[in-house]
C-alpha atoms as a PDB file:
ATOM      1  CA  UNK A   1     -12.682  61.555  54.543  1.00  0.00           C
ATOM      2  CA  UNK A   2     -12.457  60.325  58.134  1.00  0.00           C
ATOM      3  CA  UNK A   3     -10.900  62.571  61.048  1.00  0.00           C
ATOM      4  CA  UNK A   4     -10.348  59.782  63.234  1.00  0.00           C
ATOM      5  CA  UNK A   5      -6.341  58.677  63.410  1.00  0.00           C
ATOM      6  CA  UNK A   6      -7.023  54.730  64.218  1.00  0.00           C
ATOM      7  CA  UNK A   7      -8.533  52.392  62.012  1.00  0.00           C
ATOM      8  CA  UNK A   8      -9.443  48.902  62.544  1.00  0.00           C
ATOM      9  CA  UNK A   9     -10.815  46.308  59.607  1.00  0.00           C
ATOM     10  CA  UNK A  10     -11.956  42.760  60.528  1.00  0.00           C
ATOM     11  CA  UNK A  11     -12.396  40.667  57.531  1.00  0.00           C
ATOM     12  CA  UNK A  12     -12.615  37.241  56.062  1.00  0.00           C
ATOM     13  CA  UNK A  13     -13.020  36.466  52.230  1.00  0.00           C
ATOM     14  CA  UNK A  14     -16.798  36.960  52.103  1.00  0.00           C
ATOM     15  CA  UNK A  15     -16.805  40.596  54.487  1.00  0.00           C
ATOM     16  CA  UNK A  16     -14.570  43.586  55.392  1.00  0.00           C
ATOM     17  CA  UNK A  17     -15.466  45.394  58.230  1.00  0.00           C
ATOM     18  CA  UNK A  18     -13.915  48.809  58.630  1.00  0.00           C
ATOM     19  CA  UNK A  19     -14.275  50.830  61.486  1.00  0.00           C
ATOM     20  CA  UNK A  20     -12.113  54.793  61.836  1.00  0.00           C
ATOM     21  CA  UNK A  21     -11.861  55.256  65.319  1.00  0.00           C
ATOM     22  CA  UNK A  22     -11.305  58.536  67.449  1.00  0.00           C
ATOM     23  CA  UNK A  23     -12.364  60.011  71.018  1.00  0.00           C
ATOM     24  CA  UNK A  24     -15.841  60.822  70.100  1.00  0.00           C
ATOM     25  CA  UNK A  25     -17.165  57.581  67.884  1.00  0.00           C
ATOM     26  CA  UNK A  26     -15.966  55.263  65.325  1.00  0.00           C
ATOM     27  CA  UNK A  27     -17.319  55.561  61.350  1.00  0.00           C
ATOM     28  CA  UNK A  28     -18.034  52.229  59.792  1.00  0.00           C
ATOM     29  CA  UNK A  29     -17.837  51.284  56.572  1.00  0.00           C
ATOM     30  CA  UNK A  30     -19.023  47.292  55.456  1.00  0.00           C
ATOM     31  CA  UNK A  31     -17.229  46.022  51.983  1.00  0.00           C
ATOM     32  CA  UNK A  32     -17.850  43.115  50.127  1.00  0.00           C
ATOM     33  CA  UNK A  33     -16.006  41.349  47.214  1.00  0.00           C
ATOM     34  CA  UNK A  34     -17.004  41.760  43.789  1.00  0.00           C
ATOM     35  CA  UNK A  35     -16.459  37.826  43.220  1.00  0.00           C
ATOM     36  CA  UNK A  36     -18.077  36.140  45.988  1.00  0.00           C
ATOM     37  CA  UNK A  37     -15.977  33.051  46.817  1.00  0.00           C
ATOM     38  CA  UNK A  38     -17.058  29.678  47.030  1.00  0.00           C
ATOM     39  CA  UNK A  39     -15.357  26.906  49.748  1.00  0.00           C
ATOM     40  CA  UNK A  40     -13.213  25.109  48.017  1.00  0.00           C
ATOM     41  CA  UNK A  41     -12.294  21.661  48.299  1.00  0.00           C
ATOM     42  CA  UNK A  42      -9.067  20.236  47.347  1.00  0.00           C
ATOM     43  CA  UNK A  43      -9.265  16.664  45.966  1.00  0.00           C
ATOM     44  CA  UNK A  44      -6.215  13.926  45.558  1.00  0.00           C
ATOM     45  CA  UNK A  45      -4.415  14.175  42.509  1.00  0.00           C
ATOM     46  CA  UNK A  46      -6.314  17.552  41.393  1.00  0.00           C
ATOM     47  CA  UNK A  47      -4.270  20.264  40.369  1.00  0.00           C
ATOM     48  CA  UNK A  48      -4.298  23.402  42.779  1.00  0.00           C
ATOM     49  CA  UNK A  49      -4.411  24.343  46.140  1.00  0.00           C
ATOM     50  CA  UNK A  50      -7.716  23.990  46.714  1.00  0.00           C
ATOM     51  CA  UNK A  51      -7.809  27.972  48.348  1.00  0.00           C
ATOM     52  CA  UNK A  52      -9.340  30.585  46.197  1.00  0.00           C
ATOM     53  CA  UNK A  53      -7.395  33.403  45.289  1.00  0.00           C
ATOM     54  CA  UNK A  54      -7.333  36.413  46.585  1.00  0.00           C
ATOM     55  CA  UNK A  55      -9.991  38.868  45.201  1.00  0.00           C
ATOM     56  CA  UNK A  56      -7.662  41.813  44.127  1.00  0.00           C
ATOM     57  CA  UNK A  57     -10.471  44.361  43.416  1.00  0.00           C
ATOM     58  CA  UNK A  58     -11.602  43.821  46.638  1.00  0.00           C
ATOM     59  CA  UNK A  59      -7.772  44.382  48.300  1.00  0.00           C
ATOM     60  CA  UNK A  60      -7.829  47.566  46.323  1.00  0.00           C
ATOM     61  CA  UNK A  61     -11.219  48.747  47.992  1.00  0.00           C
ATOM     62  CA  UNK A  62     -10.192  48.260  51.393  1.00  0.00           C
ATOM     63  CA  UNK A  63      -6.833  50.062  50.251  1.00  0.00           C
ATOM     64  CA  UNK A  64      -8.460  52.939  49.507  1.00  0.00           C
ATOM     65  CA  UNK A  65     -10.911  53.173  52.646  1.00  0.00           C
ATOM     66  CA  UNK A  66      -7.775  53.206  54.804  1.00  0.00           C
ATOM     67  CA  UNK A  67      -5.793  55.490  52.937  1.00  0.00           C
ATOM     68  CA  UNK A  68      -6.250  58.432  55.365  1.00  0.00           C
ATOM     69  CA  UNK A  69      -5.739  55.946  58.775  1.00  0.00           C
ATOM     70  CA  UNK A  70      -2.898  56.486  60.497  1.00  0.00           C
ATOM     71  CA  UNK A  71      -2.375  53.756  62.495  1.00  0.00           C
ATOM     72  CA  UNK A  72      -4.436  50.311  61.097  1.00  0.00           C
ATOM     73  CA  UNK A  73      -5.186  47.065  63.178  1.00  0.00           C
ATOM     74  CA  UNK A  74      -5.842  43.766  60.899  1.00  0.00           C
ATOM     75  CA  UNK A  75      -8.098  41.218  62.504  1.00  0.00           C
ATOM     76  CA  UNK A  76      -9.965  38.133  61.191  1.00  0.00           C
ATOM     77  CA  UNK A  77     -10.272  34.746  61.056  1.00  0.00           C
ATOM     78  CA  UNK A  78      -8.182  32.149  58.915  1.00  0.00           C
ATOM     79  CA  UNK A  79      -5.143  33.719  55.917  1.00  0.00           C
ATOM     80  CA  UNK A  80      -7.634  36.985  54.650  1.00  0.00           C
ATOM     81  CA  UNK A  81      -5.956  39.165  56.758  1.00  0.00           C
ATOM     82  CA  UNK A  82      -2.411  38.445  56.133  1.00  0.00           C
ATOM     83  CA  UNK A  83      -3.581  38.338  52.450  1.00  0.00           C
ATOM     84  CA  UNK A  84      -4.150  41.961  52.843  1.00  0.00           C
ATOM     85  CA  UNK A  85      -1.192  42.863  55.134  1.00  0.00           C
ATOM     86  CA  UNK A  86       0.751  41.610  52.358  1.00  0.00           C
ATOM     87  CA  UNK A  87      -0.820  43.241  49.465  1.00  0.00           C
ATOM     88  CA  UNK A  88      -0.899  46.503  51.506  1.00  0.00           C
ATOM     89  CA  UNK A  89       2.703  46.454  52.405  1.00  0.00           C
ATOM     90  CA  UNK A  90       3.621  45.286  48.673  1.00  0.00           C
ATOM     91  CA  UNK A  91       1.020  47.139  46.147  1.00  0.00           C
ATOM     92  CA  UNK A  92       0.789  50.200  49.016  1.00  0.00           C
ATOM     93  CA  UNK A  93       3.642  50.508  51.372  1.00  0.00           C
ATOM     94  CA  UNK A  94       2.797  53.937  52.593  1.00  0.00           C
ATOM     95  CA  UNK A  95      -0.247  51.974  53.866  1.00  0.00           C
ATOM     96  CA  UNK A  96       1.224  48.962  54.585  1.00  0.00           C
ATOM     97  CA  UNK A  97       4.049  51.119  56.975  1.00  0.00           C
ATOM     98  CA  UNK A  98       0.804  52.186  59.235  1.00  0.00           C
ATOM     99  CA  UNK A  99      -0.270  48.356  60.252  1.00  0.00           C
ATOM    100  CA  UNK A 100       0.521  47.992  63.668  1.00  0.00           C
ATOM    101  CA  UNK A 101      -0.774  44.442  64.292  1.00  0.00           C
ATOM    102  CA  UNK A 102      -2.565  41.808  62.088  1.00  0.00           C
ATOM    103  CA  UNK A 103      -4.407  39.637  64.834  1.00  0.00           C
ATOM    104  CA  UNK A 104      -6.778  37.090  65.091  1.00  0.00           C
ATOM    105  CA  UNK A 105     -10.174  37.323  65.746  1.00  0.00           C
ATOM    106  CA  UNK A 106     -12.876  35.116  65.080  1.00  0.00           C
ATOM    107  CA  UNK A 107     -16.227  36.472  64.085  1.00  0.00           C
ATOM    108  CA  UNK A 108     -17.033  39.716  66.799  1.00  0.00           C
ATOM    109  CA  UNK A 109     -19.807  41.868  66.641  1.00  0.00           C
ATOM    110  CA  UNK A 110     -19.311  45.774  65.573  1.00  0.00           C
ATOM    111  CA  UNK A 111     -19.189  46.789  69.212  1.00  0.00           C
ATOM    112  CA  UNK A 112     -16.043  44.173  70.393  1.00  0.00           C
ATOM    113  CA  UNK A 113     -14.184  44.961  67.536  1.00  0.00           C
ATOM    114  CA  UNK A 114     -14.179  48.852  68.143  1.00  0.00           C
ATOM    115  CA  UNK A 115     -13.917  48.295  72.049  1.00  0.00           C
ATOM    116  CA  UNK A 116     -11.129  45.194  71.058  1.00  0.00           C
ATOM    117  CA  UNK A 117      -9.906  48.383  68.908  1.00  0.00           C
ATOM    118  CA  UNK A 118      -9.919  50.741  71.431  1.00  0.00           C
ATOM    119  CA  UNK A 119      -8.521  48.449  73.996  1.00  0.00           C
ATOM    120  CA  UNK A 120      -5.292  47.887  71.243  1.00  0.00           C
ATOM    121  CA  UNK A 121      -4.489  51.666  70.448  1.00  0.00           C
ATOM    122  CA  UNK A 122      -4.846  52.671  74.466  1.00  0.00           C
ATOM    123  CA  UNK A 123      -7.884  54.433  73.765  1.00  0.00           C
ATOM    124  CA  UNK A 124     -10.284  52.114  76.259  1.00  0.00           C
ATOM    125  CA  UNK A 125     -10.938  54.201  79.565  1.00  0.00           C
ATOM    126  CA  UNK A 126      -9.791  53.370  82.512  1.00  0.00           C
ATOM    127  CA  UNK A 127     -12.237  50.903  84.369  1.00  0.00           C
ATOM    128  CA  UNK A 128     -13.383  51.906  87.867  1.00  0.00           C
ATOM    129  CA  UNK A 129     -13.155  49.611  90.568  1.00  0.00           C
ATOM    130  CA  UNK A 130     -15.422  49.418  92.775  1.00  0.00           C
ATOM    131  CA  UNK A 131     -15.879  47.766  96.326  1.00  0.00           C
ATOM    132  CA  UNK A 132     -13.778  47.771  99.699  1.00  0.00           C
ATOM    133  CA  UNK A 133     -10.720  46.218 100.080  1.00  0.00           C
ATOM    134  CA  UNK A 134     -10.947  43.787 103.175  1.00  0.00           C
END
């Protein structure tokens, strides 16, 4: 599939964002769950957590779109992406072995997570500096 080494994939439960990232460009690739979740609210003396479960279908997708990545970088707001950390390095741990980080990140646009990406795997040019020392 993708010939870039580096992947990065921001999610929450509602999104995954997947970018492959190499030298010349990144390829993205936008998943969304099968079963869209709803907030939940946990009420006194209700039975359950009041979190929705993880959407395994979905885990599974994202699984498969980073089974060629050599190094991955988890990002996202709130427990998603230690949800799939954990069901990589459980239900895929030749996957799971290749997460180098699982960070958080609120909501970025496409072009701060690949240069937050970039900036992670040592990929970022150098910046030029520019004016006279005095």
């Amino acid at each position: 599939m993708s010939t870039h080494f580096h992947a990065v994939i921001w999610l929450d439960h509602s999104e995954a964002k997947l970018f492959h990232i190499g030298l010349t460009g990144a390829d993205e690739l936008t998943l969304h769950p099968h079963l869209q979740t709803k907030h939940l609210h946990h009420k006194a003396n209700a039975i359950g957590s009041g979190h929705a479960a993880p959407d395994k279908h979905f885990l599974e997708e994202i699984a498969s779109a980073l089974n060629d990545a050599g190094e991955i970088l988890i990002i996202g707001p709130a427990g998603a992406k230690t949800e799939l950390a954990k069901h990589l390095r459980e239900k895929h741990p030749a996957i799971g072995k290749r997460i180098v980080a699982v960070e958080a990140a609120d909501h970025p646009s496409d072009r701060q997570i690949v240069a937050y990406a970039k900036q992670h795997f040592k990929m970022a040019p150098p910046r030029v500096v520019t004016g006279t020392a005095g």
